[in-house]
C-alpha atoms as a PDB file:
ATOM      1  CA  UNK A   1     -56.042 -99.952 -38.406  1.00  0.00           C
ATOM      2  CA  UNK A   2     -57.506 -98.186 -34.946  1.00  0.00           C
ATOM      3  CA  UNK A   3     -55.749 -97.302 -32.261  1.00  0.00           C
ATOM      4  CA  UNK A   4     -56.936-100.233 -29.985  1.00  0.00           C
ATOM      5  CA  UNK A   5     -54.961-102.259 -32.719  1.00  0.00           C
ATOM      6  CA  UNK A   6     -52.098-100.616 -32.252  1.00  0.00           C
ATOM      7  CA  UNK A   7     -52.283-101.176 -28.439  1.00  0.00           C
ATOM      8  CA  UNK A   8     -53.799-104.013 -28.460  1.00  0.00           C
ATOM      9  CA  UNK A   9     -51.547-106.815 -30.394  1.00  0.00           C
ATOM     10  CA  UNK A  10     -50.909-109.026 -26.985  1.00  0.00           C
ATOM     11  CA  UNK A  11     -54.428-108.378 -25.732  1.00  0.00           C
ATOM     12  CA  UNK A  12     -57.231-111.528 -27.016  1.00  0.00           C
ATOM     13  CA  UNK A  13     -60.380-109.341 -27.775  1.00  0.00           C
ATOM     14  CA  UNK A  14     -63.500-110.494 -28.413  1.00  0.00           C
ATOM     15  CA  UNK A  15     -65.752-109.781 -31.415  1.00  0.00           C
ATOM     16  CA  UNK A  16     -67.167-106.306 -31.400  1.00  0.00           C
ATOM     17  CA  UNK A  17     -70.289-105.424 -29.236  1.00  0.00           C
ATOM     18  CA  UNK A  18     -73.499-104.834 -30.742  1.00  0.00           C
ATOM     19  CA  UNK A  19     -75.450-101.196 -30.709  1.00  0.00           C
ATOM     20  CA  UNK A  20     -78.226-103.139 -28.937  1.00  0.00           C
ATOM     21  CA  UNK A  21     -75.522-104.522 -26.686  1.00  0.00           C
ATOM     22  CA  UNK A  22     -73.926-101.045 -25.832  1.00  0.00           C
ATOM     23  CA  UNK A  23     -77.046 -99.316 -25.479  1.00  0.00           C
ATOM     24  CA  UNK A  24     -78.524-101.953 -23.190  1.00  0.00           C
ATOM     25  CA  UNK A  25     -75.633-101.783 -20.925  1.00  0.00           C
ATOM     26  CA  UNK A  26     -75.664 -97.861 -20.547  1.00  0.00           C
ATOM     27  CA  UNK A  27     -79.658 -98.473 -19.374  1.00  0.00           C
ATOM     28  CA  UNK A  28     -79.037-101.014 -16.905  1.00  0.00           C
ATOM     29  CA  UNK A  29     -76.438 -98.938 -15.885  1.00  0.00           C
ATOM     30  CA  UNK A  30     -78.558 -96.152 -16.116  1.00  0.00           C
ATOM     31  CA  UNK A  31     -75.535 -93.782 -17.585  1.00  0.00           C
ATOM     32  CA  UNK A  32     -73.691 -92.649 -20.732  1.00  0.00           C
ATOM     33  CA  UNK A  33     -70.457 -94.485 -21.135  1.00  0.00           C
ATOM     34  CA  UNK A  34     -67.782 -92.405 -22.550  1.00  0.00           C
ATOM     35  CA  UNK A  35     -67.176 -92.318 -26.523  1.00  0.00           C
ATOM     36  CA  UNK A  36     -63.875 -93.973 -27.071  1.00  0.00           C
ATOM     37  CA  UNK A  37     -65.505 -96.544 -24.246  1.00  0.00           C
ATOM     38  CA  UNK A  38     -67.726 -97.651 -26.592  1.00  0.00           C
ATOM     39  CA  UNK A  39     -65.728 -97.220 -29.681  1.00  0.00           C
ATOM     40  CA  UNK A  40     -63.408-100.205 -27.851  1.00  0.00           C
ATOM     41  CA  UNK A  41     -66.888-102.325 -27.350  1.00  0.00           C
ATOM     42  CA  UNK A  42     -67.909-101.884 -30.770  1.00  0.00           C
ATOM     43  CA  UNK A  43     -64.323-103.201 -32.093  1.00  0.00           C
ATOM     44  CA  UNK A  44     -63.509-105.765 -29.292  1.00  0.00           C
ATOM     45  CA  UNK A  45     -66.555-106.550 -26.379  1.00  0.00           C
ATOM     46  CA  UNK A  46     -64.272-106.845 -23.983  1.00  0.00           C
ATOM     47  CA  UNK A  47     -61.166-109.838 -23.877  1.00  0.00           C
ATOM     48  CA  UNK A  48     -57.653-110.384 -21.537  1.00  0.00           C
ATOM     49  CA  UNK A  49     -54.452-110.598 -22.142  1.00  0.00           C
ATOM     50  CA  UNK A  50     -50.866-108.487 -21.951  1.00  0.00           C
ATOM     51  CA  UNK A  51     -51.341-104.580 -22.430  1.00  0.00           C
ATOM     52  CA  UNK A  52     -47.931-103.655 -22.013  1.00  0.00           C
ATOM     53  CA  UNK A  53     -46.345-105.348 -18.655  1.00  0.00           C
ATOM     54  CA  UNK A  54     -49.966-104.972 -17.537  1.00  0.00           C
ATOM     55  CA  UNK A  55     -52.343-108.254 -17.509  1.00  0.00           C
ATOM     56  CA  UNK A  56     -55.726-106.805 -18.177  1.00  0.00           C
ATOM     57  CA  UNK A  57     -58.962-108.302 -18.621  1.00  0.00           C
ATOM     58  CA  UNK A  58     -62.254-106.080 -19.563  1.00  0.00           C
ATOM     59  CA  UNK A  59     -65.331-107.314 -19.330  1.00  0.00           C
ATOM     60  CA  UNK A  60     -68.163-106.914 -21.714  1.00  0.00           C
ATOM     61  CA  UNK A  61     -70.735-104.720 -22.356  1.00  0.00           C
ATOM     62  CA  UNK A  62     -73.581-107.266 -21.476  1.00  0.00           C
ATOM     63  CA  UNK A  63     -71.584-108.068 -18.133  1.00  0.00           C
ATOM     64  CA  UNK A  64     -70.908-104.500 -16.606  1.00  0.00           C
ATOM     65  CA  UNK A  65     -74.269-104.223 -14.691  1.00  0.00           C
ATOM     66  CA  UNK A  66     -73.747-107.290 -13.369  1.00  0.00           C
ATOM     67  CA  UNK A  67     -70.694-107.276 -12.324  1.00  0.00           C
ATOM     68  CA  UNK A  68     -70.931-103.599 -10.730  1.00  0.00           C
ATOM     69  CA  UNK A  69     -73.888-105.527  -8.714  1.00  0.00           C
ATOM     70  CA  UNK A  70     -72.048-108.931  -7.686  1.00  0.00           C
ATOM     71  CA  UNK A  71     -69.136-106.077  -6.553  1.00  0.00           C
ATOM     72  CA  UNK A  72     -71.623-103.940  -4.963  1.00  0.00           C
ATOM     73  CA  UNK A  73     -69.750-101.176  -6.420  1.00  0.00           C
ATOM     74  CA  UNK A  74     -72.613 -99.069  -5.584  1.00  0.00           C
ATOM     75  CA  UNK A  75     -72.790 -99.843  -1.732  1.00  0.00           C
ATOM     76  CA  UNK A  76     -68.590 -99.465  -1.155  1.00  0.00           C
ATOM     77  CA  UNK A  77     -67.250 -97.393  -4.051  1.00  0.00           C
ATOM     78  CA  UNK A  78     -70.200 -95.074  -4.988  1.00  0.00           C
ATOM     79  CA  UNK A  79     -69.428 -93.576  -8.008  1.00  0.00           C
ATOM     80  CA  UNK A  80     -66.972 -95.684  -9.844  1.00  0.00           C
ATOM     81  CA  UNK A  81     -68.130 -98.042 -12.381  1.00  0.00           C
ATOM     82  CA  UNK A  82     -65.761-100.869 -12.918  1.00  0.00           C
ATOM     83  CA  UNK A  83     -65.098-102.269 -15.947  1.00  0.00           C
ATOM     84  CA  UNK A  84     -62.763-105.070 -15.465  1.00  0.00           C
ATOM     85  CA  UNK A  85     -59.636-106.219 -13.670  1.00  0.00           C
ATOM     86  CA  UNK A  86     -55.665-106.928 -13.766  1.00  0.00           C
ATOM     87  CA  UNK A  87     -56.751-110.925 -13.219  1.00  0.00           C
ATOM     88  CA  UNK A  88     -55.857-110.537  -9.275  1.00  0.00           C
ATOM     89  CA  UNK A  89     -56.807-108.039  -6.879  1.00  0.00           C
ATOM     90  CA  UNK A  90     -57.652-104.515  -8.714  1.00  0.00           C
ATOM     91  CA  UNK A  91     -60.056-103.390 -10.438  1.00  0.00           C
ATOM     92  CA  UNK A  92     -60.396-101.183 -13.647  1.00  0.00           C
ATOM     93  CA  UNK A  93     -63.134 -98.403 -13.163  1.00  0.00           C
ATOM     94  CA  UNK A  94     -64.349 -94.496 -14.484  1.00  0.00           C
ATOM     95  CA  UNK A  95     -64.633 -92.752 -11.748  1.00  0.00           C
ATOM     96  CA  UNK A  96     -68.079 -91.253 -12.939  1.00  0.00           C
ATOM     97  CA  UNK A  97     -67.397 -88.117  -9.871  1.00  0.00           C
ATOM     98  CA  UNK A  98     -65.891 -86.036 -12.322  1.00  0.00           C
ATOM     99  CA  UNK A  99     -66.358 -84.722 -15.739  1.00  0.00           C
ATOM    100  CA  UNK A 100     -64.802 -86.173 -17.892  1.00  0.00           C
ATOM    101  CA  UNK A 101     -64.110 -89.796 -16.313  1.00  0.00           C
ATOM    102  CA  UNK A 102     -60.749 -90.790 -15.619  1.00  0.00           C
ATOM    103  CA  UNK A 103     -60.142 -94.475 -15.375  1.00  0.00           C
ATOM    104  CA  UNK A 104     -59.042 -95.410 -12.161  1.00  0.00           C
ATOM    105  CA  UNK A 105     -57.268 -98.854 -10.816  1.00  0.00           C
ATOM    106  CA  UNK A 106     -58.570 -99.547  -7.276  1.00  0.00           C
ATOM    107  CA  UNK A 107     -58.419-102.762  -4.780  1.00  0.00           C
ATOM    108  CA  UNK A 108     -61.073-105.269  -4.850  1.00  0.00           C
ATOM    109  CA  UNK A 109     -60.729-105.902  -1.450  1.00  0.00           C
ATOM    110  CA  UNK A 110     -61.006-102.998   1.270  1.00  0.00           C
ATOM    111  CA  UNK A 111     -62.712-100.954  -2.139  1.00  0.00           C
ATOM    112  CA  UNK A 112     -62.458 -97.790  -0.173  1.00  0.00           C
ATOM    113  CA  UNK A 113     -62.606 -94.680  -2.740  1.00  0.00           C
ATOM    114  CA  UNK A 114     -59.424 -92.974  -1.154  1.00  0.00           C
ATOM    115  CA  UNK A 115     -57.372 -96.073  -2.339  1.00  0.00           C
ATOM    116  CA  UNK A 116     -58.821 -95.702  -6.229  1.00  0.00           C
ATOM    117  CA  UNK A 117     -55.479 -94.765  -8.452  1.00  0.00           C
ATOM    118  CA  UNK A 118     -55.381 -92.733 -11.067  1.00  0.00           C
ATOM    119  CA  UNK A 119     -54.025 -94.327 -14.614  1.00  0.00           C
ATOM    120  CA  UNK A 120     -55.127 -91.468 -17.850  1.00  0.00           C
ATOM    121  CA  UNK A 121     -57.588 -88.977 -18.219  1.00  0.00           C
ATOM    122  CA  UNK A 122     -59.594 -91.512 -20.149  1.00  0.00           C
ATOM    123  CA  UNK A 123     -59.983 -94.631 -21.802  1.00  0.00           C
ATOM    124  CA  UNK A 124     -58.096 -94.655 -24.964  1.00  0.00           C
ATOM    125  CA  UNK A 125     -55.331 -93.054 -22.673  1.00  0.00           C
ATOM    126  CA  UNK A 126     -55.395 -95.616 -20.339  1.00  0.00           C
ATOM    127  CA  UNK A 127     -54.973 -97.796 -23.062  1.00  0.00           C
ATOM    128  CA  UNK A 128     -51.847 -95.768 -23.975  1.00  0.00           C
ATOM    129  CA  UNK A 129     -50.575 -96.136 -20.389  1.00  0.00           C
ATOM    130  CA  UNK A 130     -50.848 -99.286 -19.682  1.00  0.00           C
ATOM    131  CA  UNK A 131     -48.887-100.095 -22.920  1.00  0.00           C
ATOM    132  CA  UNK A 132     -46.127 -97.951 -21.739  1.00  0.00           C
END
């Protein structure tokens, strides 16, 4: 048992992501995503449900380009790289600024980098705090 099972027993996850998958996605993103990132694609690609109190949906691997693009992440929140949502108005993002990359909740709408809020240090911890 990981420790995304653990966390994740209210959370639907998909079947894990494929190397090809993972790797394609850090080219069209044109960056390395962090290691317990990808361990999370390569057990669940993504999925939504309850993490906690916290409704959480993460998209997957083969969808992050896009939807950074369809966002226009690049144009309004340079530097973060989203990788999902709380099914309303926030996002779920690294902020790839810093070393290493904390994940970061931050408002679809008005995407302004000074409103981006700081959840864990990194992903599996993120996992861990949104599970309370």
């Amino acid at each position: 048992m990981s420790d995304f099972d653990v966390l994740l027993e209210e959370f639907s996850r998909n079947p894990g992501a494929s190397v090809q998958d993972i790797h394609s996605a850090a080219e069209a993103l044109k960056m390395e995503l962090p290691s317990d990132y990808v361990a999370f694609l390569r057990e669940s690609n993504g999925g939504e449900g309850m993490i906690g109190e916290n409704y959480v949906v993460l998209w997957k691997a083969e969808e992050l380009a896009e939807m950074n693009k369809s966002y226009q992440v690049a144009e309004y929140a340079p530097g973060l790289l989203f990788v999902g949502s709380d099914g309303g108005g926030e996002a779920f993002a690294f902020d790839t600024r810093t070393t290493p990359w904390p994940v970061v909740k931050v408002p679809f709408v008005g995407m302004d980098l000074q409103y981006a809020q700081v959840i864990a240090p990194s992903f599996i911890a993120s996992m861990k705090t949104l599970a309370g």
